[in-house]
Protein backbone atom coordinates (compact mmCIF):
# COMPACT_ATOMS: atom_id res chain seq x y z
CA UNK A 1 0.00 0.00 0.00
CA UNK A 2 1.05 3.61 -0.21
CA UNK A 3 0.40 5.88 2.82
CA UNK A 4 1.71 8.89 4.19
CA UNK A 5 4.77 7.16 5.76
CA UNK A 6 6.16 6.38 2.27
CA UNK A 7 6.58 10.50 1.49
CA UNK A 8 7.81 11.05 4.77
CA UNK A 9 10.29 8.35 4.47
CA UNK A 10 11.80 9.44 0.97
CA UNK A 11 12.10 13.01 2.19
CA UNK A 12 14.15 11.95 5.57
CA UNK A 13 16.30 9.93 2.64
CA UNK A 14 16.53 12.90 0.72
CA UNK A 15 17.23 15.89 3.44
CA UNK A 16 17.76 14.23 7.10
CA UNK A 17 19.41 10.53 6.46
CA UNK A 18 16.62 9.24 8.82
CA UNK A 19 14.87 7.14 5.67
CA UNK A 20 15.71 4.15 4.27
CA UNK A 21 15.69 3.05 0.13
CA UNK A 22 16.33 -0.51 0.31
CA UNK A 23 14.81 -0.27 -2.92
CA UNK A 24 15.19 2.96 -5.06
CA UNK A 25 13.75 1.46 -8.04
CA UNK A 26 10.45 1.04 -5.99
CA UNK A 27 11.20 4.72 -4.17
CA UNK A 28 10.56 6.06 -7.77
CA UNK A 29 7.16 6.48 -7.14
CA UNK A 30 6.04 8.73 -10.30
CA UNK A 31 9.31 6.82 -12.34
CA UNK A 32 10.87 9.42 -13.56
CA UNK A 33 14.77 7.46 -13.25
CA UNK A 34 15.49 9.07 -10.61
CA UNK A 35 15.27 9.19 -6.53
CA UNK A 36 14.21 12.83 -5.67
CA UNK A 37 12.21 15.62 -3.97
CA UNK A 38 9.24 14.91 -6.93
CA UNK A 39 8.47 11.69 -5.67
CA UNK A 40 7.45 12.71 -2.22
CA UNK A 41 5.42 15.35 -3.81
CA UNK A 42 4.29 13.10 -6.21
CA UNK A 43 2.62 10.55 -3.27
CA UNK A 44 0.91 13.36 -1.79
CA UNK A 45 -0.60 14.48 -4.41
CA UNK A 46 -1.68 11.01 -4.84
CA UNK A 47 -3.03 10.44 -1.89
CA UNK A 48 -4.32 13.63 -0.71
CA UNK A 49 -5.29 15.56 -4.24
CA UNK A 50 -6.40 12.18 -6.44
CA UNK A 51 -4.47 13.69 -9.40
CA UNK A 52 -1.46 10.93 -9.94
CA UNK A 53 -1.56 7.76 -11.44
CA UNK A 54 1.09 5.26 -9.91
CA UNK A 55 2.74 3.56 -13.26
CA UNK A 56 2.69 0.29 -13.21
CA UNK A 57 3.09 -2.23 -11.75
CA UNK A 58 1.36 -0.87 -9.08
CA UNK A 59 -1.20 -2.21 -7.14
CA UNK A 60 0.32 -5.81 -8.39
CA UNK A 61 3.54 -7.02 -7.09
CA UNK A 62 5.94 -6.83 -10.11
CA UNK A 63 8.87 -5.95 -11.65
CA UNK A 64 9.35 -2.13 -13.11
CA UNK A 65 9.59 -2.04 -16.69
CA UNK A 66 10.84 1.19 -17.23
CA UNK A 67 14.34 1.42 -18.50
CA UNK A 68 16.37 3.14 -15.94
CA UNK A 69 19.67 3.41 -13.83
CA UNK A 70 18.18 2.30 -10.55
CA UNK A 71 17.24 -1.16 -8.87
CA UNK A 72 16.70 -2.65 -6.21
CA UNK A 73 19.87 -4.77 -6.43
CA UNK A 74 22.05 -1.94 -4.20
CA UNK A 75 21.13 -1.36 -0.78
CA UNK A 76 20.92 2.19 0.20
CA UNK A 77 20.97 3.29 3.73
């Protein structure tokens, strides 16, 4: 599920080193290629404004199609 946690966990990654991205692949939450300050925006906009799709594979289990840099091969604390 996505909830509020997830945003506040990217941004402690981000700005405070308090988060964890076991998994930035998955941390890509509007998969752009790229861990950042749009993802937390993006999951509040999801969740409180409606106006975001999630790509897929979301709500499945699955692997990200999307050609990109990151995985979830490398742990990142």
């Amino acid at each position: 599920t996505v909830d509020i946690s997830d945003a506040i966990n990217t941004l402690g990654f981000l700005f405070t080193g308090q988060g964890t991205a076991p998994c930035k692949d998955a941390s890509d939450i509007n998969d752009s290629g790229d861990m950042d300050i749009s993802d937390a925006i993006f999951t509040l906009g999801f969740l409180f404004l409606g106006n975001n799709q999630i790509p897929d594979p979301y709500p499945h289990v699955g692997i990200d199609i999307t050609n990109d840099i990151l995985d979830c091969r490398t742990y990142t604390k």
